[in-house]
Protein backbone atom coordinates (compact mmCIF):
# COMPACT_ATOMS: atom_id res chain seq x y z
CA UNK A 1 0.00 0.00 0.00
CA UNK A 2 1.67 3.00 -0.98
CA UNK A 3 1.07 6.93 0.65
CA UNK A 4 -1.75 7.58 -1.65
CA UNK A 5 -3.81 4.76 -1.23
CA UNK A 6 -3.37 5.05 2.73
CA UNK A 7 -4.95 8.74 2.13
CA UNK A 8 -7.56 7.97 0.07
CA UNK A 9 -8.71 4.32 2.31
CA UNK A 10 -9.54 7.45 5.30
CA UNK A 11 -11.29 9.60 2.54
CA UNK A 12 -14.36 10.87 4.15
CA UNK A 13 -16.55 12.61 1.40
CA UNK A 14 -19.59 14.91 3.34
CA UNK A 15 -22.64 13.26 2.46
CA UNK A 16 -22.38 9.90 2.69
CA UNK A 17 -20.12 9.73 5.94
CA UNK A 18 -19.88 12.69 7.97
CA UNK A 19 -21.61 10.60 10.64
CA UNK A 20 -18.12 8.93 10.69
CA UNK A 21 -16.34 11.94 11.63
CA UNK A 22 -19.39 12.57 14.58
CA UNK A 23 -18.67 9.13 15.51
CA UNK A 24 -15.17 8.80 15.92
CA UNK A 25 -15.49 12.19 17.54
CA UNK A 26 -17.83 10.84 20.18
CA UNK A 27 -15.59 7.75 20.63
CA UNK A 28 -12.67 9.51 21.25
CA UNK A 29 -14.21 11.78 24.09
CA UNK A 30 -15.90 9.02 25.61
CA UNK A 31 -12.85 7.02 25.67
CA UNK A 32 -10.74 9.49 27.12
CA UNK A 33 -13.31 10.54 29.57
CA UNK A 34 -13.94 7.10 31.02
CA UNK A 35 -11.71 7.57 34.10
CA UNK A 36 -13.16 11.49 34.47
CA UNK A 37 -16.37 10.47 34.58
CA UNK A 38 -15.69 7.46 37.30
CA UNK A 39 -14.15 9.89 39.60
CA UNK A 40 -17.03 12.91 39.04
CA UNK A 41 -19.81 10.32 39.08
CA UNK A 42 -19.97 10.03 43.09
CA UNK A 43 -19.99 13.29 43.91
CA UNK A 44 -22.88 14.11 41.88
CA UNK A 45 -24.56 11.29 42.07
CA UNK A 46 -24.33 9.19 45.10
CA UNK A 47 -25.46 12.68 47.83
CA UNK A 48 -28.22 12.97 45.93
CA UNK A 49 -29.39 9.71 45.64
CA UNK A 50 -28.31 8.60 48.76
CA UNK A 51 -30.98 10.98 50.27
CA UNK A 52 -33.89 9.04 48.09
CA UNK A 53 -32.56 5.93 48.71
CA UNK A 54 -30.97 5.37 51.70
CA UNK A 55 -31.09 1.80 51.29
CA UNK A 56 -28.67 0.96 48.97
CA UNK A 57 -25.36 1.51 49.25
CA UNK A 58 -23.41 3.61 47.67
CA UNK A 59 -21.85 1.87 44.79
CA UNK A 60 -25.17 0.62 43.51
CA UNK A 61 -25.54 4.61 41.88
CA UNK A 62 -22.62 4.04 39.82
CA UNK A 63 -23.94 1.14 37.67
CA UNK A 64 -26.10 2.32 35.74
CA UNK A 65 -24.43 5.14 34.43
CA UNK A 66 -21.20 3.07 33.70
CA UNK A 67 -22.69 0.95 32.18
CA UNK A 68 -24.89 3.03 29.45
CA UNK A 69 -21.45 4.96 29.12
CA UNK A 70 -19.69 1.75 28.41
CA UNK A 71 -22.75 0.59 25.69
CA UNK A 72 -22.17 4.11 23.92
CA UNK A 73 -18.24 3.21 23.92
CA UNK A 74 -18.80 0.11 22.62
CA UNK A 75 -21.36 1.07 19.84
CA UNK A 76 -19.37 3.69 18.85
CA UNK A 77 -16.67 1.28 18.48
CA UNK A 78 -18.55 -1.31 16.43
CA UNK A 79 -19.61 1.03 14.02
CA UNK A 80 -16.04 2.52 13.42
CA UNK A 81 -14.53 -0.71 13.06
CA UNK A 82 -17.33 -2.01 10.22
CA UNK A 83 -16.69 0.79 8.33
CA UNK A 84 -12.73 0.63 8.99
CA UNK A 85 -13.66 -3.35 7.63
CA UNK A 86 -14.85 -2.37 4.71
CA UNK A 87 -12.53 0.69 3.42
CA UNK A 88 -9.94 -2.24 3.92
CA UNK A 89 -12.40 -4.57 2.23
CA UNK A 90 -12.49 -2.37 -0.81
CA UNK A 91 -8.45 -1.33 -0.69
CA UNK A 92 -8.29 -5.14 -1.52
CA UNK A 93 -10.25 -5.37 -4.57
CA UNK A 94 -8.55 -2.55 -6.61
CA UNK A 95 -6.22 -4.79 -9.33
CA UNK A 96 -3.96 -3.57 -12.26
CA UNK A 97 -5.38 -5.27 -14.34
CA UNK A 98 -8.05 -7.63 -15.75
CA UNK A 99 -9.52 -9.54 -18.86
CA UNK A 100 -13.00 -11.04 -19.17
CA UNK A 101 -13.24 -14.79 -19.07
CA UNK A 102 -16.18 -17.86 -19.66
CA UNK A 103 -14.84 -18.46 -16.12
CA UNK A 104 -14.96 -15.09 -14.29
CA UNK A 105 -18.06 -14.36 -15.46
CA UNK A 106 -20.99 -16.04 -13.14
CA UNK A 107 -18.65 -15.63 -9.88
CA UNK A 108 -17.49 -11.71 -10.31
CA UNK A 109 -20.45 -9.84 -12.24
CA UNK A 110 -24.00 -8.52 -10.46
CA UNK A 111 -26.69 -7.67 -13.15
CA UNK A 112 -30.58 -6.87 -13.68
CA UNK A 113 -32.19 -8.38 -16.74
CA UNK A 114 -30.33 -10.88 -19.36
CA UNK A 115 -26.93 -10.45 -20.22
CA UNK A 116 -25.34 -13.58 -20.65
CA UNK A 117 -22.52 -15.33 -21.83
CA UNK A 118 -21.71 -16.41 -25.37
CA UNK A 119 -18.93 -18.87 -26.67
CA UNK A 120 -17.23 -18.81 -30.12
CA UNK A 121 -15.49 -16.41 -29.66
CA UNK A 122 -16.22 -15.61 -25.50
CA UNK A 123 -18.12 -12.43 -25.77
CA UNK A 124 -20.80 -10.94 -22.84
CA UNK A 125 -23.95 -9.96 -24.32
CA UNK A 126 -25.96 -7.05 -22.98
CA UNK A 127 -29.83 -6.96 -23.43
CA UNK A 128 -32.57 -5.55 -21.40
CA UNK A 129 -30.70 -4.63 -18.33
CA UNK A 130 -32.05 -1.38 -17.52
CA UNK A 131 -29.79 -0.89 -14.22
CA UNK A 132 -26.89 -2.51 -15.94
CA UNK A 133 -24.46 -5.25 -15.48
CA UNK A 134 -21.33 -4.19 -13.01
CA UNK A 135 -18.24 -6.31 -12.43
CA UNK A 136 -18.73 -6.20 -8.53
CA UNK A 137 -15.25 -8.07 -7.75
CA UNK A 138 -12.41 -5.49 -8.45
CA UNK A 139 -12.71 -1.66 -8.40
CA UNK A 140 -11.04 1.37 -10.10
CA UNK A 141 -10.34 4.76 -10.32
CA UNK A 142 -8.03 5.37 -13.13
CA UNK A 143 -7.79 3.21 -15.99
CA UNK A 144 -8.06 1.96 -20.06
CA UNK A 145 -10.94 -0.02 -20.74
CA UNK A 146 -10.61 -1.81 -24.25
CA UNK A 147 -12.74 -4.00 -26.33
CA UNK A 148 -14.82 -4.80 -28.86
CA UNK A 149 -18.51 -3.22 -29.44
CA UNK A 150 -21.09 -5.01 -31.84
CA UNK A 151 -24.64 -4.81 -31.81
CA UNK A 152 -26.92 -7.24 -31.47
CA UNK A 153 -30.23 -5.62 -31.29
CA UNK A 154 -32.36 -4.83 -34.19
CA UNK A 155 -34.45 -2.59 -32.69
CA UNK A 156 -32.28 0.09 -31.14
CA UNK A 157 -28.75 -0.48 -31.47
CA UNK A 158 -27.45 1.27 -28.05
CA UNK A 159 -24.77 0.67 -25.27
CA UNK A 160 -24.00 2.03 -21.96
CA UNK A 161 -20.56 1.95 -20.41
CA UNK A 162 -19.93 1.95 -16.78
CA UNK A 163 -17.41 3.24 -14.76
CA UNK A 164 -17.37 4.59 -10.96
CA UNK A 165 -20.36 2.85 -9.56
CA UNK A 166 -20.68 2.54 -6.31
CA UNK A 167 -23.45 -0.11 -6.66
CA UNK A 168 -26.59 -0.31 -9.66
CA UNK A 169 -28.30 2.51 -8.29
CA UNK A 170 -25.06 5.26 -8.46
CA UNK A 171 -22.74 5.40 -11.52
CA UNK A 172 -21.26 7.48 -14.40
CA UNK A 173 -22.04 6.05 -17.85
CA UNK A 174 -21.07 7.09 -21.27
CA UNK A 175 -24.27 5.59 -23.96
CA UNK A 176 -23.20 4.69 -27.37
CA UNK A 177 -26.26 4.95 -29.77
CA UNK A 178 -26.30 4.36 -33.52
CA UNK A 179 -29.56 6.05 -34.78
CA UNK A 180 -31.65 5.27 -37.69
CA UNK A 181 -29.71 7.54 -39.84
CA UNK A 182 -26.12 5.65 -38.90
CA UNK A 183 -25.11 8.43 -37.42
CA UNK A 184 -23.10 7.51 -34.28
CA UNK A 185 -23.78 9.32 -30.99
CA UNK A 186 -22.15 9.65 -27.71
CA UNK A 187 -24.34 10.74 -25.01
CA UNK A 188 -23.31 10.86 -20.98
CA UNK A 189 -25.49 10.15 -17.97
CA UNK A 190 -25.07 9.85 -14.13
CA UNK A 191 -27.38 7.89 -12.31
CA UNK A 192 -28.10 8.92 -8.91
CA UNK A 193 -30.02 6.81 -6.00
CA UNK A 194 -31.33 4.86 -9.03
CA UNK A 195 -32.70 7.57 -11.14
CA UNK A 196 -30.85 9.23 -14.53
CA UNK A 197 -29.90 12.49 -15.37
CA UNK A 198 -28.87 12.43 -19.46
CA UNK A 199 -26.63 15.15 -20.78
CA UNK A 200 -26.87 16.32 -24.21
CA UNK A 201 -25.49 13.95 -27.09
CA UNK A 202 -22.42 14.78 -28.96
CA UNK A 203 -22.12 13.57 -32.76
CA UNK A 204 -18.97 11.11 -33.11
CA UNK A 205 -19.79 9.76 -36.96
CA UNK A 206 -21.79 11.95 -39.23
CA UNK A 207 -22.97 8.88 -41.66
CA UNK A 208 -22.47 5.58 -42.36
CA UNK A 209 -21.38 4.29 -38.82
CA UNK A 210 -20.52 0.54 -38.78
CA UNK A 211 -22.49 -2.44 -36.62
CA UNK A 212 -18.98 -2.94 -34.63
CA UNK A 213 -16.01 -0.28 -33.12
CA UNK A 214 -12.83 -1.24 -31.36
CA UNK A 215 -13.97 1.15 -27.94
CA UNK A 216 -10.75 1.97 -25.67
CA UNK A 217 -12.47 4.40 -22.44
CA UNK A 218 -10.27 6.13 -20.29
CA UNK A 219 -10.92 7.61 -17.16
CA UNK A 220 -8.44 9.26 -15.41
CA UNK A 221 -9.06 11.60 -12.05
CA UNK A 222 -12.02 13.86 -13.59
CA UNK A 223 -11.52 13.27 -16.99
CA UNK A 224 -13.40 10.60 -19.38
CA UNK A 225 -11.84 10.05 -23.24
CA UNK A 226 -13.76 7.79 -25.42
CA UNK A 227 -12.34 6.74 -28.50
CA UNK A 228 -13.75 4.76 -31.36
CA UNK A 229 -12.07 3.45 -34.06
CA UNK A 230 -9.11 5.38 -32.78
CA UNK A 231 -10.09 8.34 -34.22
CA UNK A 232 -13.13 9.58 -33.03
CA UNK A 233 -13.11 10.88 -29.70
CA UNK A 234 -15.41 12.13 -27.16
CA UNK A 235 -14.30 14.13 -23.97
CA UNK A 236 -16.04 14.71 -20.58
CA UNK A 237 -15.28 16.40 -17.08
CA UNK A 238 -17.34 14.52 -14.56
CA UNK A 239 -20.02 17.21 -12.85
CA UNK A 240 -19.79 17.90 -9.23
CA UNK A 241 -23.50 18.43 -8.91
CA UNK A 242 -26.50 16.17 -10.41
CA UNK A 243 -29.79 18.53 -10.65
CA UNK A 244 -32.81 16.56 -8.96
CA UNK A 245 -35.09 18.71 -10.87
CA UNK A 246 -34.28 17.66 -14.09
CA UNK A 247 -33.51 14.28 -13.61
CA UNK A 248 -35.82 11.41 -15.28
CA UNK A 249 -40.03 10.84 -14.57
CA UNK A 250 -39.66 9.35 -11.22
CA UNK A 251 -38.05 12.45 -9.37
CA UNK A 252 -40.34 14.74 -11.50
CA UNK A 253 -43.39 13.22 -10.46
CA UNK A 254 -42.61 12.86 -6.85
CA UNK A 255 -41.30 16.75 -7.38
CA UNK A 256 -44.87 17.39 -7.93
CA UNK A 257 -46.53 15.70 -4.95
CA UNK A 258 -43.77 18.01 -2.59
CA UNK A 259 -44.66 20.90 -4.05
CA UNK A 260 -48.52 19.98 -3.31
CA UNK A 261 -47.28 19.41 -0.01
CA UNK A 262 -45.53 22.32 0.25
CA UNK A 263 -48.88 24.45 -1.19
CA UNK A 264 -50.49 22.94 1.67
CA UNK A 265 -48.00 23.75 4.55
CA UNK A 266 -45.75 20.85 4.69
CA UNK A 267 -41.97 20.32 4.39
CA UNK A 268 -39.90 22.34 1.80
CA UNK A 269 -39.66 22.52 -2.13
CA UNK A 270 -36.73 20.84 -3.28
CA UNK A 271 -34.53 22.94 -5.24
CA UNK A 272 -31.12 21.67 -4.15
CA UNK A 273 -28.39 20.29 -6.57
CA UNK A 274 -26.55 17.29 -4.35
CA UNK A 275 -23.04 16.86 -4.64
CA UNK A 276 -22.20 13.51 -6.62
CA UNK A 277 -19.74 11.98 -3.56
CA UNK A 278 -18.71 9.03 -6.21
CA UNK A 279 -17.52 11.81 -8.56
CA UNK A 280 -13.51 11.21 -7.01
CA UNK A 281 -13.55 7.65 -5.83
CA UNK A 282 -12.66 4.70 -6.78
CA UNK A 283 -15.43 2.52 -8.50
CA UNK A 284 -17.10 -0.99 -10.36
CA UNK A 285 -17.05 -0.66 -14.03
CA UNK A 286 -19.78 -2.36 -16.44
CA UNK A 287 -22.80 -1.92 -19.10
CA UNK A 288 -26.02 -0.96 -19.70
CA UNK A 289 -28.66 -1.68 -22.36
CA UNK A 290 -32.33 -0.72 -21.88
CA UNK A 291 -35.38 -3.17 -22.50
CA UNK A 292 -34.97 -3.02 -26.88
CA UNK A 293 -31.19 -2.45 -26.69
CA UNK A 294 -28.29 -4.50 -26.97
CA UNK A 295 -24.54 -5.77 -27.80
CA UNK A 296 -21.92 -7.80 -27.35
CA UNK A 297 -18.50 -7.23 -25.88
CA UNK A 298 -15.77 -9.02 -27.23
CA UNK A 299 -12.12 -9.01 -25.84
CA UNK A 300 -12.68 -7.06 -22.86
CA UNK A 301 -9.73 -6.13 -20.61
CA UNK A 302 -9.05 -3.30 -18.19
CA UNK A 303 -6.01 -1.90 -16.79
CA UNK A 304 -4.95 0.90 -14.25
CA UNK A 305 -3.05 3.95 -15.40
């Protein structure tokens, strides 16, 4: 484990663990306050209660407090230590490197839907798996995806790559569409707490576009470069913020019941843009096809950079 991967295993992002910080906070005092709080606890407690209760002696007053201190202590420490297990957990599945096998395939990968395996040559095909297909066993943050894309579907002839994903419901994904004028389109999403923001297509291939690409992905710190063929590119800073209010049906509609609520006196509208903590981290990688969408992947192999 080198400096920088000690740093990042104790990276707290805000939203999704400040309760750490509170925690280990909490611990801390209580810890050190263990023996401070044994020596105060007679004097304020064992007068006053001695006067109620005359009957029982002395010691007696210090149990109970002790020992809901102690439960807090320990608590405290359980929680730390699970989430200690799994930062470690997670330090362990990052790998240099990695190339899609018959083998690897039911042991490694979590999916909705039906992708599945084909032989002659090995190839993992992706149909109607509208949260995707992730590769749950090894994670990265930097890298060079490379393989082969050909479609499969003759109804919509789409693909969604992966990367970052934190689990189905919270990834980046770069969608590869060819559209019925074979024109070849590159158009980015995030998907947030199982919902999808899309961003705004960007022409790669004017006419003509072929049924299969050679695809090499990189992703390195913010960065995303997605070429095809080797010569078409398509560039993309990852977006701090993901805008609720725009994102797909789901969010709208239940937009419209708060706002109802709000008409009526309860809650608050929303109108914040949450930060995406996943933006910076280290991540699953994978695919996506929606219910008439599909392709295979052929020669698939990822390395870190």
């Amino acid at each position: 484990m080198n400096t920088k991967d000690f740093f990042d295993l104790f990276k707290l992002n805000i939203l999704k663990n400040s309760r750490i910080y509170l925690l280990l906070i909490v611990w801390f005092v209580v810890f050190a306050y263990i023996p401070f709080f044994v020596k105060l606890l007679p004097l304020f407690f064992i007068s006053y209660l001695a006067d109620i209760q005359k009957n029982l002696p002395q010691t007696d007053y210090l149990v109970i407090p002790l020992r809901a201190l102690m439960f807090i202590f320990w608590v405290l420490s359980s929680v730390l230590f699970i989430e200690l297990h799994n930062r470690f957990k997670n330090l362990k599945k990052r790998r240099s490197s990695y190339n899609f096998t018959s083998n690897s395939w039911n042991k490694d990968w979590i999916y909705n839907g039906r992708p599945k395996l084909l032989a002659n040559p090995v190839a993992l095909r992706i149909n109607s798996s509208r949260a995707g297909c992730i590769l749950k066993k090894y994670v990265w943050k930097n890298f060079e995806m490379k393989f082969k894309l050909q479609f499969c579907h003759p109804l919509a002839e789409n693909l969604g790559i992966i990367f970052r994903a934190q689990d189905l419901e919270n990834y980046f994904m770069v969608e590869i569409i060819k559209d019925g004028s074979n024109k070849l389109l590159v158009k980015p999403h995030i998907r947030y707490q199982g919902m999808w923001e899309y961003i705004k297509e960007e022409t790669i291939i004017n006419e003509n576009a072929p049924d299969s690409f050679q695809i090499i992905l990189t992703v390195k710190d913010l960065e995303v470069n997605l070429s095809i063929d080797s010569n078409n590119n398509f560039n993309w800073t990852l977006p701090t913020h993901v805008d609720i209010n725009l994102i797909e049906s789901g969010i709208r509609e239940k937009k419209i019941v708060r706002e109802n609520e709000v008409e009526q006196g309860f809650g608050a509208p929303i109108n914040f843009l949450p930060n995406i903590d996943f933006r910076d981290s280290y991540g699953m990688i994978g695919f996506r096809a929606n219910l008439v969408q599909g392709a295979d992947i052929i020669g698939l192999s990822i390395k870190s950079i």
